[in-house]
PDB file of N, CA and C in Angstrom:
ATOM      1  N   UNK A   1      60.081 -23.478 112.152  1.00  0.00           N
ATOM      2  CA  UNK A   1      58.961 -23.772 111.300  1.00  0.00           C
ATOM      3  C   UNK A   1      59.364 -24.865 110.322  1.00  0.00           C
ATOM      4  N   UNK A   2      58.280 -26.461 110.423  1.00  0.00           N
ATOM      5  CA  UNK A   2      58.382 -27.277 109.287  1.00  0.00           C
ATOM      6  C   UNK A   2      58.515 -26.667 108.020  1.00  0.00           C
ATOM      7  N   UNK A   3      59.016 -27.573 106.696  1.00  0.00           N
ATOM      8  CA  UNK A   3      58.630 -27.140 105.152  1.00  0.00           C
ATOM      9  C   UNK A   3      57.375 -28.068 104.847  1.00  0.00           C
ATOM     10  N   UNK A   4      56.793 -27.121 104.048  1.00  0.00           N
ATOM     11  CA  UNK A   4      55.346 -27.953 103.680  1.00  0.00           C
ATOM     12  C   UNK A   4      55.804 -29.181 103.167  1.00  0.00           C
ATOM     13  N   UNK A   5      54.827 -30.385 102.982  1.00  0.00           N
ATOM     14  CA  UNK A   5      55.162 -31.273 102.311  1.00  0.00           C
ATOM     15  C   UNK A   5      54.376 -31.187 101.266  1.00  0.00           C
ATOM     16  N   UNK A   6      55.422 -31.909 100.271  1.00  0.00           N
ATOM     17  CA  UNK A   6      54.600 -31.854  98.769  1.00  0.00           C
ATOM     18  C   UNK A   6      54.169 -33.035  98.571  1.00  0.00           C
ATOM     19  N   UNK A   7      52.619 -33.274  98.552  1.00  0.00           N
ATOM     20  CA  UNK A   7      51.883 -34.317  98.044  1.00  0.00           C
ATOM     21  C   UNK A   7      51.896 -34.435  96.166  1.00  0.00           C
ATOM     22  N   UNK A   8      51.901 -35.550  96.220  1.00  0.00           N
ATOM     23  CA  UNK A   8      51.979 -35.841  94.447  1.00  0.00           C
ATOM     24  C   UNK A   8      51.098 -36.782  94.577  1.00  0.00           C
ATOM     25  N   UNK A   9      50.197 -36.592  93.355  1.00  0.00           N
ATOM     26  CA  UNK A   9      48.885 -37.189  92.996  1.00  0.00           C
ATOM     27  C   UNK A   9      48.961 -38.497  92.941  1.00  0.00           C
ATOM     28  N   UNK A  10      48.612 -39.264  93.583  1.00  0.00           N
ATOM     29  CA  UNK A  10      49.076 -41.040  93.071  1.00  0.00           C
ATOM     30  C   UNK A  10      48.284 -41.100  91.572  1.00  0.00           C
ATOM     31  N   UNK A  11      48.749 -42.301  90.861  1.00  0.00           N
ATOM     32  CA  UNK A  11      48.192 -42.460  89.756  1.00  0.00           C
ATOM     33  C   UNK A  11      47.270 -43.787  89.945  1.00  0.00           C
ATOM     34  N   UNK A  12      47.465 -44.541  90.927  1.00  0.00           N
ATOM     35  CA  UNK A  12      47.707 -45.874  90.817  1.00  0.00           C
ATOM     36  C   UNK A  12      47.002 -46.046  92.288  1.00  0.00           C
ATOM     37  N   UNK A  13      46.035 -47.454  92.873  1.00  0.00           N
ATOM     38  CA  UNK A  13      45.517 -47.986  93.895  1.00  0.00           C
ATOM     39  C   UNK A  13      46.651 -48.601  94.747  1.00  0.00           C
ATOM     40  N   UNK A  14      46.941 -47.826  95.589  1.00  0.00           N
ATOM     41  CA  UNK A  14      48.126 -48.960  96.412  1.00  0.00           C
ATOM     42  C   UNK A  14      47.554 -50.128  96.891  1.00  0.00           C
ATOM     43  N   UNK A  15      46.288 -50.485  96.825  1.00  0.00           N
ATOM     44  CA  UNK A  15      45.730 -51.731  96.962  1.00  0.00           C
ATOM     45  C   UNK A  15      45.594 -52.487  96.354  1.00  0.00           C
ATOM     46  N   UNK A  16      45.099 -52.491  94.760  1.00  0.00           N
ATOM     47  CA  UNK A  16      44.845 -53.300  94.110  1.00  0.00           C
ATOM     48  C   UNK A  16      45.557 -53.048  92.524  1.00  0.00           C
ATOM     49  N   UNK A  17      46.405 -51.560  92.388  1.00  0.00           N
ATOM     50  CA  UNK A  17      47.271 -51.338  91.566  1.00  0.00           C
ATOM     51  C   UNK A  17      46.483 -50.888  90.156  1.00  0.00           C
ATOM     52  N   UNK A  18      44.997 -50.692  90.385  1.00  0.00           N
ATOM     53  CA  UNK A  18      44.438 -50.265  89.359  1.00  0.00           C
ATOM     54  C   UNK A  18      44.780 -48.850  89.413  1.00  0.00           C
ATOM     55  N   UNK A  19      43.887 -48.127  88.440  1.00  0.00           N
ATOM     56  CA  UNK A  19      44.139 -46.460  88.002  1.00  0.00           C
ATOM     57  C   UNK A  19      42.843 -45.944  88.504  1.00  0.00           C
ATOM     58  N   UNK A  20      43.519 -44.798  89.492  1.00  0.00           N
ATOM     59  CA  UNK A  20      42.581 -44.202  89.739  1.00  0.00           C
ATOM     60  C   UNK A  20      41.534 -43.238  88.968  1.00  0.00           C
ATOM     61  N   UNK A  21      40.800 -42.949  89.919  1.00  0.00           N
ATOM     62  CA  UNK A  21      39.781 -41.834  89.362  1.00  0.00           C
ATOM     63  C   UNK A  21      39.147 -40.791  90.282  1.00  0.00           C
ATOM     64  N   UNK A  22      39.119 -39.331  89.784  1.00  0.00           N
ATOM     65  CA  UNK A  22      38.945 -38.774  90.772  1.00  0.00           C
ATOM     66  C   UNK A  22      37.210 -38.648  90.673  1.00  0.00           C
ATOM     67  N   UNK A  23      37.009 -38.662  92.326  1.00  0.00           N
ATOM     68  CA  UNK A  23      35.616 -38.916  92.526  1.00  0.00           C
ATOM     69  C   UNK A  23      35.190 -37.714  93.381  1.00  0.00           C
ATOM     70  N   UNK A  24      35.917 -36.282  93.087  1.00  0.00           N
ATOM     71  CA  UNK A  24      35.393 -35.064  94.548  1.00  0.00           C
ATOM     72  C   UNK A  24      36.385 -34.017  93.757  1.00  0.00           C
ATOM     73  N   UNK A  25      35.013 -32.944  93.095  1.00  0.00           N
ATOM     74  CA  UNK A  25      36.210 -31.851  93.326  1.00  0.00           C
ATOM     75  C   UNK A  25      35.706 -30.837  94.486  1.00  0.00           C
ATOM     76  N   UNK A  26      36.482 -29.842  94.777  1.00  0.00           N
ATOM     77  CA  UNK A  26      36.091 -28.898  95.302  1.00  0.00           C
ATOM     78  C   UNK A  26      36.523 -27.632  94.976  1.00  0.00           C
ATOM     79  N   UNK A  27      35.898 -26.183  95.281  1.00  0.00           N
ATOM     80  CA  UNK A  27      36.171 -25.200  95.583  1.00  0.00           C
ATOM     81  C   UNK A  27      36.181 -24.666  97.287  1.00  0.00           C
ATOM     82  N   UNK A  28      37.749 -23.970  97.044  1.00  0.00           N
ATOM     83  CA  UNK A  28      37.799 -23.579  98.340  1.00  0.00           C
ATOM     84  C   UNK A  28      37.620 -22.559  98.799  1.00  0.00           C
ATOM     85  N   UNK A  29      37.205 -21.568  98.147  1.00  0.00           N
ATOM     86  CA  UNK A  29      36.756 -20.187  98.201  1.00  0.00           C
ATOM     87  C   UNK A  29      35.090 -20.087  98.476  1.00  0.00           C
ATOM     88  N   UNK A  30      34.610 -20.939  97.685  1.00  0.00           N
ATOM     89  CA  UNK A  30      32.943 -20.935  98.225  1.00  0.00           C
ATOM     90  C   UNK A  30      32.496 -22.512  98.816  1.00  0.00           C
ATOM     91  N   UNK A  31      33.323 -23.361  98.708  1.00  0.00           N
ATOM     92  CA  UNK A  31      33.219 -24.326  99.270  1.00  0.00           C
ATOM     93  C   UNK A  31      32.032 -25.364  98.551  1.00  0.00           C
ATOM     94  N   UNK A  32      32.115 -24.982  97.163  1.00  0.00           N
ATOM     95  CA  UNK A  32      30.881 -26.135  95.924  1.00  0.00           C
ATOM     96  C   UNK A  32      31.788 -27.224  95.609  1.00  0.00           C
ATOM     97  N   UNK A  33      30.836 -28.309  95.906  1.00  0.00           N
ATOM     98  CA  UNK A  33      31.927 -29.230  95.742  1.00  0.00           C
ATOM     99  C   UNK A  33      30.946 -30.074  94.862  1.00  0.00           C
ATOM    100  N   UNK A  34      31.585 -30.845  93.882  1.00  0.00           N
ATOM    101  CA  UNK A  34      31.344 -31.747  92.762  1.00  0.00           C
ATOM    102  C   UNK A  34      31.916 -33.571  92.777  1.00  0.00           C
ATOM    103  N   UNK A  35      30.846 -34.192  93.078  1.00  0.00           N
ATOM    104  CA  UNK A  35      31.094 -35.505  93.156  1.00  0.00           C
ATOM    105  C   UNK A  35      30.557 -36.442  91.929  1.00  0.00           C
ATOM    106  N   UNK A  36      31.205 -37.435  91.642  1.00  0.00           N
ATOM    107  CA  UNK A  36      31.012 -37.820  90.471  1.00  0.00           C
ATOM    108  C   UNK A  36      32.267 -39.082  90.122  1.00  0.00           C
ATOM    109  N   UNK A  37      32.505 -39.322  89.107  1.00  0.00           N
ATOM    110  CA  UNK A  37      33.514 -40.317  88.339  1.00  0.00           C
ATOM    111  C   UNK A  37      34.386 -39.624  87.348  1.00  0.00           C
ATOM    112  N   UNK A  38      35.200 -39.346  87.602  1.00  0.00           N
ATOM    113  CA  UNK A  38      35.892 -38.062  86.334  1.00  0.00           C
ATOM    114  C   UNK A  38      37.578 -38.942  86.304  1.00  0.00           C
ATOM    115  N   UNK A  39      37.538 -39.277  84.835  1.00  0.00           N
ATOM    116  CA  UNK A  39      39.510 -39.993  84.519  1.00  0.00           C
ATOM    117  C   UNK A  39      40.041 -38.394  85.098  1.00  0.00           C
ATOM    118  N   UNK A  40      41.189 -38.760  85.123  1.00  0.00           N
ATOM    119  CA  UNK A  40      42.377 -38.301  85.093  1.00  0.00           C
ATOM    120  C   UNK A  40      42.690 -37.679  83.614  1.00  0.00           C
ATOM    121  N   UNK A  41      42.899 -36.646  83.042  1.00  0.00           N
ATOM    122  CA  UNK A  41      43.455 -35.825  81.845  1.00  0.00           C
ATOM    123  C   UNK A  41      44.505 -36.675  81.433  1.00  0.00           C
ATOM    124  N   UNK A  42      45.013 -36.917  79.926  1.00  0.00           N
ATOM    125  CA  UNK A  42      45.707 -37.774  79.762  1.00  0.00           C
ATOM    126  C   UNK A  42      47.177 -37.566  80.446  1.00  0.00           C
ATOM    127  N   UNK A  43      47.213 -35.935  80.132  1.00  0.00           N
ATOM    128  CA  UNK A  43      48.858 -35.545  80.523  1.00  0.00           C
ATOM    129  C   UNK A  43      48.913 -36.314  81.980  1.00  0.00           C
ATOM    130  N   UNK A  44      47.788 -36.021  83.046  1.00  0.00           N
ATOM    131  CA  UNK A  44      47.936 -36.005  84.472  1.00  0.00           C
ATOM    132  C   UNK A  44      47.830 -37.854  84.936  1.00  0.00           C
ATOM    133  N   UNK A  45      47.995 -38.558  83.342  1.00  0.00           N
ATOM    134  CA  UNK A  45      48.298 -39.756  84.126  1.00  0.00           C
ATOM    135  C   UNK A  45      50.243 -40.294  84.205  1.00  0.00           C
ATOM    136  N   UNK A  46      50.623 -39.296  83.421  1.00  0.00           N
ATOM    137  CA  UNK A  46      52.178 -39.592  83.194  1.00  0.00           C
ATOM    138  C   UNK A  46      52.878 -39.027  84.578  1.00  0.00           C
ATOM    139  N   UNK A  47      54.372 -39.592  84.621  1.00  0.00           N
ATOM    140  CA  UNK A  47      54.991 -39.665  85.397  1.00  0.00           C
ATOM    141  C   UNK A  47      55.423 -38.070  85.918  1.00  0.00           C
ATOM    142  N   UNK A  48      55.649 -37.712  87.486  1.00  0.00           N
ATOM    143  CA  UNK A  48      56.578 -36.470  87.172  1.00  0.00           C
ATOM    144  C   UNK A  48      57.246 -36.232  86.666  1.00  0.00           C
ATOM    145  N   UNK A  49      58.701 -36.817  86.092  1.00  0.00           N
ATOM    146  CA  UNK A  49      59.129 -36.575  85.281  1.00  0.00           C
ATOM    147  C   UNK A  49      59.250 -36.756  83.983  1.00  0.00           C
ATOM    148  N   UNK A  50      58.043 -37.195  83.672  1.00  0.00           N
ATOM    149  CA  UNK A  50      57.458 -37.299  82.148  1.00  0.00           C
ATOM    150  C   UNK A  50      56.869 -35.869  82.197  1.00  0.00           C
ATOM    151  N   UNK A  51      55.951 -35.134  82.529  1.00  0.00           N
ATOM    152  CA  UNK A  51      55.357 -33.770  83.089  1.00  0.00           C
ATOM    153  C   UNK A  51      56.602 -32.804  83.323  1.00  0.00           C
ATOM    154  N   UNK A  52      57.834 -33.083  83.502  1.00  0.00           N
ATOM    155  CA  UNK A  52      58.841 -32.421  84.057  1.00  0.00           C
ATOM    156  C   UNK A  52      59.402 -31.518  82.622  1.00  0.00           C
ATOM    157  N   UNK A  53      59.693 -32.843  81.510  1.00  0.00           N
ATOM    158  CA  UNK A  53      60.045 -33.018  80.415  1.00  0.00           C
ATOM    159  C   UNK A  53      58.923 -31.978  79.249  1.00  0.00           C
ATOM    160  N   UNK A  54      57.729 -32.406  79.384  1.00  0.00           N
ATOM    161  CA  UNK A  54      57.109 -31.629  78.729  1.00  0.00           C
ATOM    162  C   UNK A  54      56.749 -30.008  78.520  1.00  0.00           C
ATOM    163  N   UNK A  55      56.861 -30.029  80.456  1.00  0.00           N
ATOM    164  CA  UNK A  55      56.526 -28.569  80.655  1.00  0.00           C
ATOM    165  C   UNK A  55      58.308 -27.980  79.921  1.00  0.00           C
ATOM    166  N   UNK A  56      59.369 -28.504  80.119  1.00  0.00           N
ATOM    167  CA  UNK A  56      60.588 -27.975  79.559  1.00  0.00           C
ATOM    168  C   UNK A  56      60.714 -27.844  78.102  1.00  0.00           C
ATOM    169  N   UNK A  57      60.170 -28.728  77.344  1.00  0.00           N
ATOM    170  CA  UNK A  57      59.922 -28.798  75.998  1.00  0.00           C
ATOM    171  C   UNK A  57      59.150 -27.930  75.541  1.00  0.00           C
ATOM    172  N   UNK A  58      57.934 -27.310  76.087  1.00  0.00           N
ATOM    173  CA  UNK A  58      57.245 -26.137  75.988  1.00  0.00           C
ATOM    174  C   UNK A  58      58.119 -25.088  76.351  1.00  0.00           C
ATOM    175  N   UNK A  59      58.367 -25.208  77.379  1.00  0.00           N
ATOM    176  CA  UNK A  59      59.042 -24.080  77.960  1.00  0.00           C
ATOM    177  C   UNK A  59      60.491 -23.361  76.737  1.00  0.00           C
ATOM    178  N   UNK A  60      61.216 -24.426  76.341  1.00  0.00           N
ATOM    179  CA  UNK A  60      61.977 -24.256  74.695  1.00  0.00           C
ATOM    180  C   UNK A  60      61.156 -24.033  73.734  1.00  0.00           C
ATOM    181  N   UNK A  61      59.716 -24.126  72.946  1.00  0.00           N
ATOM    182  CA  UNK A  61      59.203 -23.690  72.447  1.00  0.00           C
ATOM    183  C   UNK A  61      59.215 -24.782  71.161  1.00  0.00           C
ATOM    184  N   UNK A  62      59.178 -25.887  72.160  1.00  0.00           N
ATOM    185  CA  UNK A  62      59.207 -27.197  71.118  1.00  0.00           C
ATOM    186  C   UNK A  62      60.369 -28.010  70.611  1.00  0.00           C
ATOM    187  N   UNK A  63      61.604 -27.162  70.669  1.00  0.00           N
ATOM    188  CA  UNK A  63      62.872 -26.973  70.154  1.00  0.00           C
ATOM    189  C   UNK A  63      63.899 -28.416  71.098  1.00  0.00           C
ATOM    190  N   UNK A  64      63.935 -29.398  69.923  1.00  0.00           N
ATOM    191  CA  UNK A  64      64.835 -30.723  70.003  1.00  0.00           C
ATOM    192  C   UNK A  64      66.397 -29.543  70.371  1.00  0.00           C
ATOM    193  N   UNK A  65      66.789 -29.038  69.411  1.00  0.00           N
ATOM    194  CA  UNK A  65      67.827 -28.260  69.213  1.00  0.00           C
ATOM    195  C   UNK A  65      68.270 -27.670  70.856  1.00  0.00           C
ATOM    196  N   UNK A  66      67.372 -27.276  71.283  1.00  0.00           N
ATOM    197  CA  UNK A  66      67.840 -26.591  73.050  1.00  0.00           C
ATOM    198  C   UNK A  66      67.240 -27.353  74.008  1.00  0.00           C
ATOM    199  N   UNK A  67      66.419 -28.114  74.015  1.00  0.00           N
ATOM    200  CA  UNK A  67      66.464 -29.291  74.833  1.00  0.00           C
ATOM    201  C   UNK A  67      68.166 -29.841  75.803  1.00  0.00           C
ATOM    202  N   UNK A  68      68.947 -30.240  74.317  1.00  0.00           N
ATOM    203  CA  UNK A  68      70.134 -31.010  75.401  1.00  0.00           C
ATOM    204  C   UNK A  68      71.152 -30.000  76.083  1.00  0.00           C
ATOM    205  N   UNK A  69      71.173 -28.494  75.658  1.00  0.00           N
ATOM    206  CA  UNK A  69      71.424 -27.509  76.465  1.00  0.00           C
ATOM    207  C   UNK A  69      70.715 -27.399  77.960  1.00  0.00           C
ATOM    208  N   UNK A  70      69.672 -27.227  77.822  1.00  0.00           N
ATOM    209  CA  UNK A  70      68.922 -26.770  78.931  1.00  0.00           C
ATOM    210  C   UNK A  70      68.915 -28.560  80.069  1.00  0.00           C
ATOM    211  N   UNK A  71      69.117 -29.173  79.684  1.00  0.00           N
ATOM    212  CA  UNK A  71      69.086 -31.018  80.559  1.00  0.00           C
ATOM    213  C   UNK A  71      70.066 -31.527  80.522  1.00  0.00           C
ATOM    214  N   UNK A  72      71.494 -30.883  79.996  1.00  0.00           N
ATOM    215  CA  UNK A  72      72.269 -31.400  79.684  1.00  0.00           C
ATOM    216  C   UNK A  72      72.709 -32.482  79.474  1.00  0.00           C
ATOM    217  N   UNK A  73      72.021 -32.993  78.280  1.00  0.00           N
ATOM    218  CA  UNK A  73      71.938 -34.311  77.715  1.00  0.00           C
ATOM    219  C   UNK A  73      72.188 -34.244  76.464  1.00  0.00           C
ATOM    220  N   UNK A  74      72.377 -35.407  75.918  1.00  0.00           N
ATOM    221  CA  UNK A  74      72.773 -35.559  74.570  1.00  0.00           C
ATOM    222  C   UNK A  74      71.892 -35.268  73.310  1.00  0.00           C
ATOM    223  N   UNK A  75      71.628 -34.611  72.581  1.00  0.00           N
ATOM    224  CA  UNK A  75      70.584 -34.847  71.361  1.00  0.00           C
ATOM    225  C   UNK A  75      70.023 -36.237  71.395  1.00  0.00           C
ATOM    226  N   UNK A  76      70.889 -37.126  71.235  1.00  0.00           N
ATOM    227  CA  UNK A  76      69.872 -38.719  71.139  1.00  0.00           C
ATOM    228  C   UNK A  76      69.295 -39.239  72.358  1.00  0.00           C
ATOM    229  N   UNK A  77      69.698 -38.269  73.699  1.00  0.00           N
ATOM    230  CA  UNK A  77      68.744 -38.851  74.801  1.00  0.00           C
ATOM    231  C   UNK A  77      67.671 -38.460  74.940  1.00  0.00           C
ATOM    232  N   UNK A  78      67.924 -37.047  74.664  1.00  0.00           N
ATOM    233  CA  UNK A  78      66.531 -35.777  74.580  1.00  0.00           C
ATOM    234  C   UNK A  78      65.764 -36.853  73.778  1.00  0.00           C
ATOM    235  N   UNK A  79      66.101 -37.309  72.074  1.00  0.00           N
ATOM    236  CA  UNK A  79      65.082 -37.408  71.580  1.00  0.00           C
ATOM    237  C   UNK A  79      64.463 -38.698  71.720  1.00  0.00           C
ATOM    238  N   UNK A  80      65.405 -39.904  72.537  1.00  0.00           N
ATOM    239  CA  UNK A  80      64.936 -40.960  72.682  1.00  0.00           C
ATOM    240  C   UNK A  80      63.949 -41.048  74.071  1.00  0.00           C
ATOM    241  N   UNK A  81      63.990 -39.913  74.965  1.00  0.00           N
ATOM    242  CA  UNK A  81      63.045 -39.680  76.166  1.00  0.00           C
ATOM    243  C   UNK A  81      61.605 -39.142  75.703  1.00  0.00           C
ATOM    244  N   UNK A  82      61.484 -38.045  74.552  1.00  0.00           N
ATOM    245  CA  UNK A  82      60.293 -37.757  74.160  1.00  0.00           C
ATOM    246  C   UNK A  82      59.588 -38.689  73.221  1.00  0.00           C
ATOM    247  N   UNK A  83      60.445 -39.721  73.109  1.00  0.00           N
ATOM    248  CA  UNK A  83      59.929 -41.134  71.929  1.00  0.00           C
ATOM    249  C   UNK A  83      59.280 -42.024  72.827  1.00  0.00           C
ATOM    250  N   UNK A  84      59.695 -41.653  74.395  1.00  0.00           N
ATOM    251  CA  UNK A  84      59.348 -42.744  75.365  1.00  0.00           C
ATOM    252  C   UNK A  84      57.978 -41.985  75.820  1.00  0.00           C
ATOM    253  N   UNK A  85      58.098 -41.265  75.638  1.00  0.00           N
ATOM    254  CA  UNK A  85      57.076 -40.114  76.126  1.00  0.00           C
ATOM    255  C   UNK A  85      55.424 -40.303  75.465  1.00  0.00           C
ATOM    256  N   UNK A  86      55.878 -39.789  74.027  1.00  0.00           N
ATOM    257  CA  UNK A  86      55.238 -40.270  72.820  1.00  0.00           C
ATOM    258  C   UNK A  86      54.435 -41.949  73.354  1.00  0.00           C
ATOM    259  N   UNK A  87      55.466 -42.857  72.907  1.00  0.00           N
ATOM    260  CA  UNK A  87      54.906 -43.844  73.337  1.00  0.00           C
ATOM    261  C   UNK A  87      53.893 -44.093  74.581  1.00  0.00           C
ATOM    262  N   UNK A  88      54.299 -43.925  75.880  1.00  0.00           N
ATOM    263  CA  UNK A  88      53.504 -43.948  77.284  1.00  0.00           C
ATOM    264  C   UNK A  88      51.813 -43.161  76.814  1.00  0.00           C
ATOM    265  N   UNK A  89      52.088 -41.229  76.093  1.00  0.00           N
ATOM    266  CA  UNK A  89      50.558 -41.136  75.644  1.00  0.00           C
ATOM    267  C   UNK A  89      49.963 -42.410  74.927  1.00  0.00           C
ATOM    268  N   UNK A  90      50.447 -42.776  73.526  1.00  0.00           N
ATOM    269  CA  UNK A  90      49.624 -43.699  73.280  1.00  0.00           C
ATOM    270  C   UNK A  90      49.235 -44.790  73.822  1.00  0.00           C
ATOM    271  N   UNK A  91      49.692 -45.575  74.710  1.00  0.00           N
ATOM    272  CA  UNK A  91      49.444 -46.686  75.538  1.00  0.00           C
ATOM    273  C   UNK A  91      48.199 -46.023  76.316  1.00  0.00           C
ATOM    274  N   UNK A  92      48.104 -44.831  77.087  1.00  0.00           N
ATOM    275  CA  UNK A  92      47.012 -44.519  77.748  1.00  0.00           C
ATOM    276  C   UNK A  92      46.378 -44.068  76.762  1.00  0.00           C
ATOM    277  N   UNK A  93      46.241 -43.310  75.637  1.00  0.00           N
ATOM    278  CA  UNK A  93      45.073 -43.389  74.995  1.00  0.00           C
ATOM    279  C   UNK A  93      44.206 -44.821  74.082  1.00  0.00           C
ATOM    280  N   UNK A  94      45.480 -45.852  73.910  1.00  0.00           N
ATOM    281  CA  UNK A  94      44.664 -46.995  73.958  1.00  0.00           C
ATOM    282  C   UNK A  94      43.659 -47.358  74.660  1.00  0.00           C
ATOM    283  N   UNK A  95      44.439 -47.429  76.048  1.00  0.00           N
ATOM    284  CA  UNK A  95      43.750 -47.975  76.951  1.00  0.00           C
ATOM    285  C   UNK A  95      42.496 -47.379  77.187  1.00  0.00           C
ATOM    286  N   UNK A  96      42.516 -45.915  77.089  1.00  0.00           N
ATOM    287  CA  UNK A  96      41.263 -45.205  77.140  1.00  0.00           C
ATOM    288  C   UNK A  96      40.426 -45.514  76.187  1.00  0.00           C
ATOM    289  N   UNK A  97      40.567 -45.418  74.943  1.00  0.00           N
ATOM    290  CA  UNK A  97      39.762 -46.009  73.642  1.00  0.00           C
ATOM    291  C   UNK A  97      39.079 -47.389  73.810  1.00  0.00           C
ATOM    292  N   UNK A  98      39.768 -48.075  74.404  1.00  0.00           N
ATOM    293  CA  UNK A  98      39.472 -49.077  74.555  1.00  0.00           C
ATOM    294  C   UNK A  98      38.234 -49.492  76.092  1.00  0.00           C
ATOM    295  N   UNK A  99      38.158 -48.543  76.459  1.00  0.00           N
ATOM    296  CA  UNK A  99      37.299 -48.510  77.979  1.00  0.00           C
ATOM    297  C   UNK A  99      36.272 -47.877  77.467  1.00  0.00           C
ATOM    298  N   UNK A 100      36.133 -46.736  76.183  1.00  0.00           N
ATOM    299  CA  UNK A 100      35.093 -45.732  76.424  1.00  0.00           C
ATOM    300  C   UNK A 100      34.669 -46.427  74.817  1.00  0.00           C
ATOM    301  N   UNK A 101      35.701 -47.287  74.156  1.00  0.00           N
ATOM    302  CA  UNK A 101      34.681 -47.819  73.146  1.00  0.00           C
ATOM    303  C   UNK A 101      34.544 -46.978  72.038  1.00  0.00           C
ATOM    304  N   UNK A 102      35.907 -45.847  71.776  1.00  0.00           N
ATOM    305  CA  UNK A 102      35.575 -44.952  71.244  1.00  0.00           C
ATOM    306  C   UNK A 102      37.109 -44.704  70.115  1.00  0.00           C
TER     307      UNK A 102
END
């Protein structure tokens, strides 16, 4: 027996390199499905391992302090990765502000 493969959400048009948007949801239990123009959630436009980082940072309970335990990294990498982090949200919420005019 194969292992499933794990699909990861593109963020990005491999054609033309714009940002996507999802245009279909569905349910698979009753099968209602919802079509439309819907962004992407801000978290769900960052990288996996930007998402990797956060869910771990929650998962410590916010805590800089056990961060470089648990990633075994240095205090100044931990905190210079969630600065990068930091930064990347605001760039997409620019960009969003700036599309919705808001």
């Amino acid at each position: 027996m194969s292992t499933p493969v794990s699909k990861k959400l593109p963020h990005n048009c491999p054609a033309c390199g714009n940002a996507l948007r999802v245009t279909a949801l569905g349910c698979p239990a009753c099968e209602t499905s919802i079509a439309g123009s819907f962004e992407l959630p801000q978290l769900m436009r960052l990288s996996g391992d930007d998402l990797r980082f956060i869910l771990d940072f929650v998962k410590c309970s916010g805590s800089l302090k056990i961060m470089p335990e648990q990633l075994g990294l240095s205090y100044p990498t931990v905190r210079n990765l969630l600065d990068d982090i930091i930064g990347r949200i605001g760039a997409i919420e620019k960009t969003t502000s700036q599309r919705t005019g808001k």
